[in-house]
Protein backbone atom coordinates (compact mmCIF):
# COMPACT_ATOMS: atom_id res chain seq x y z
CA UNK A 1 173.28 90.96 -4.14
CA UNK A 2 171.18 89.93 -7.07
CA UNK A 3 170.67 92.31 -9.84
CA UNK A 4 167.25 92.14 -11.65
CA UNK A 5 166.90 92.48 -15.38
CA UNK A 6 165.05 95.37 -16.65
CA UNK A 7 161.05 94.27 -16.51
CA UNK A 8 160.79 94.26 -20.34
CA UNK A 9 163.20 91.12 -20.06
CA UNK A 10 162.04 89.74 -17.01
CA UNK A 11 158.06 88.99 -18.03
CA UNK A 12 154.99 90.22 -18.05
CA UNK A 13 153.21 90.21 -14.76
CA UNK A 14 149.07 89.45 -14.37
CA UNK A 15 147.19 89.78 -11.60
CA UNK A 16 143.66 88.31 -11.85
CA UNK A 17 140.87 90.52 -10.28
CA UNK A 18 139.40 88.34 -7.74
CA UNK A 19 143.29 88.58 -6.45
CA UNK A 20 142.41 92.55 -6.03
CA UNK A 21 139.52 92.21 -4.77
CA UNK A 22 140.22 89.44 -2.41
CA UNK A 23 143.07 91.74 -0.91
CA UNK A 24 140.40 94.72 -1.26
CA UNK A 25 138.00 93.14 0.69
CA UNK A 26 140.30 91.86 3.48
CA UNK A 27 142.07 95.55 3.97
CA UNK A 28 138.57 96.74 4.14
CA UNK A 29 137.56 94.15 7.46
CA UNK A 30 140.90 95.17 8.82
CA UNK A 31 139.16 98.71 9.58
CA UNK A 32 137.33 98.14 13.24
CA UNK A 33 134.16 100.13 11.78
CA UNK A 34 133.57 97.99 8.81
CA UNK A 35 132.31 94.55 8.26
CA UNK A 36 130.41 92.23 5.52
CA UNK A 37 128.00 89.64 5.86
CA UNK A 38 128.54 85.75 6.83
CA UNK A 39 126.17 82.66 6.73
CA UNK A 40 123.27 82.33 4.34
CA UNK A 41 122.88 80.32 1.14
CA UNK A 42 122.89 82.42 -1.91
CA UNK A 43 123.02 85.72 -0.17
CA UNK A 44 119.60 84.98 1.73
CA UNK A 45 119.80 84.87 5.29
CA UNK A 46 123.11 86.53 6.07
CA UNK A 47 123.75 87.70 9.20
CA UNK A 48 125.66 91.37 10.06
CA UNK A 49 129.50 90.39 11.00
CA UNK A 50 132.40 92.62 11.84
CA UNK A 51 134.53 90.16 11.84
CA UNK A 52 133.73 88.97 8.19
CA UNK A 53 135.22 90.38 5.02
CA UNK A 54 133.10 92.87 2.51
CA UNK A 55 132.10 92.25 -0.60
CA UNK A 56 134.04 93.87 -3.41
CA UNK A 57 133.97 93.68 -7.05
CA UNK A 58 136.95 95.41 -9.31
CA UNK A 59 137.32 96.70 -12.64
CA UNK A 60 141.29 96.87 -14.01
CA UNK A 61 142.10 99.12 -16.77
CA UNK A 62 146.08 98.64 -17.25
CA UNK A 63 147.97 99.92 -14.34
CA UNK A 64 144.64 101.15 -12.49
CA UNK A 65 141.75 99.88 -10.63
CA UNK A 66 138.18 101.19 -9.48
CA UNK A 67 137.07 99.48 -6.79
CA UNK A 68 133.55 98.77 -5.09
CA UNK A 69 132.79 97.21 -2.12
CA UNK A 70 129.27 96.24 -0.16
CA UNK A 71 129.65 96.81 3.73
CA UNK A 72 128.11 97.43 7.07
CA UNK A 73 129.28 100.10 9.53
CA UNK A 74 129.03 100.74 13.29
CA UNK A 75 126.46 102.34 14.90
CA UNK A 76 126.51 104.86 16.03
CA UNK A 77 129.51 106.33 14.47
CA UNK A 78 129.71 108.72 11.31
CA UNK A 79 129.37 106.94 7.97
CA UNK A 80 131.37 109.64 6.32
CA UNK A 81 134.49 109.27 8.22
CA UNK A 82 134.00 105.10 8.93
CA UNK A 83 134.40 105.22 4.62
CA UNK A 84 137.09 107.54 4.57
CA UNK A 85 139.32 105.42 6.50
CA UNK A 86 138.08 102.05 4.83
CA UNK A 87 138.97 104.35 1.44
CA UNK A 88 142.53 105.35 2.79
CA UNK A 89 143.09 101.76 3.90
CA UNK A 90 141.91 100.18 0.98
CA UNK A 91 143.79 102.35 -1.15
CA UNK A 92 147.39 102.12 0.66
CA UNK A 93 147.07 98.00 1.14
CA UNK A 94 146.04 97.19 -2.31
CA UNK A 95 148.48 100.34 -3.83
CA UNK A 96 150.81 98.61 -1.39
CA UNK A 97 150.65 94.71 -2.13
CA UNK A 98 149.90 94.79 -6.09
CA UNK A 99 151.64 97.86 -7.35
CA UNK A 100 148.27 99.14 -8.89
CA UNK A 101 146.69 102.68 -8.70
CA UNK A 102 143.46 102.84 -7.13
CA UNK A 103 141.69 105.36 -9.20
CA UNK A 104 138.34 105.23 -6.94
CA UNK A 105 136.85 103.00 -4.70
CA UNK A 106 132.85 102.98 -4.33
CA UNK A 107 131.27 102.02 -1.13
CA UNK A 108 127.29 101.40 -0.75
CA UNK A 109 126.62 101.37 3.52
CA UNK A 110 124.36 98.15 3.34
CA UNK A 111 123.62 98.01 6.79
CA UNK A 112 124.31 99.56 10.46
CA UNK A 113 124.64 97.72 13.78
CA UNK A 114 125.87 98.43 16.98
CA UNK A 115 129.55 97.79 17.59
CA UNK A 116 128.67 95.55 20.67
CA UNK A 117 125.29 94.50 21.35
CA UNK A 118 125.06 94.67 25.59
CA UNK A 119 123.85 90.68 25.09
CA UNK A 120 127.43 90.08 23.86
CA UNK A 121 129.09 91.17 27.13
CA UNK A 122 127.06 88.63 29.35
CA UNK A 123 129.11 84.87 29.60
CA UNK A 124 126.50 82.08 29.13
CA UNK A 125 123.94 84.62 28.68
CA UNK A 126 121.44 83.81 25.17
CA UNK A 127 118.68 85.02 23.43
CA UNK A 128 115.70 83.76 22.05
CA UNK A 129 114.83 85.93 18.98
């Protein structure tokens, strides 16, 4: 069994912030309520997407980090308790995978859609919009 040096002799580590808030952002889609927005050029045009990753922006001080993320929720379903869980996710994976503390974590409810849109359940069925 290998023995590690004490950190102070070991190095310093650094972990950029778009590392946190990549991993931020990807525990947050990992919560079947939440989703971001995909497609579009320059933010214009982007479609609703459960199955794409929110938008989240950090802020490190030290050892701790606020995060905020941009997301869309399920509908109908309660927006208080679909951001709890995306906050007690959020929190344990990044906690979890960086060894930060996640002081806060903001969430702005961009959008709502419905979970499954009935059109979705029909094979070869499309629609003109």
């Amino acid at each position: 069994m290998t023995v590690l040096a004490e950190p102070a002799r070991r190095g310093r580590l650094v972990i950029a912030d778009k590392v946190v808030e990549k991993i931020a952002g990807q525990a947050a889609s990992e919560v079947a309520l939440a989703g971001g927005r995909s497609g579009g050029f320059l933010g214009l045009g982007a479609d609703t997407d459960f199955s794409a990753r929110p938008a989240a922006t950090v802020t490190l001080s030290g050892r701790q980090v606020a995060v905020a993320l941009r997301l869309g929720v399920a509908y109908p379903t309660s927006i208080r308790a679909a951001t709890e869980e995306v906050r007690r996710h959020v929190t344990r994976r990044v906690e979890g995978l960086t060894g930060l503390e996640v002081r806060r974590i903001d969430i702005a409810v961009d959008w709502l859609s419905p979970a499954e849109r009935p059109w979705q359940s029909v094979p070869g069925r499309r629609v003109l919009l």
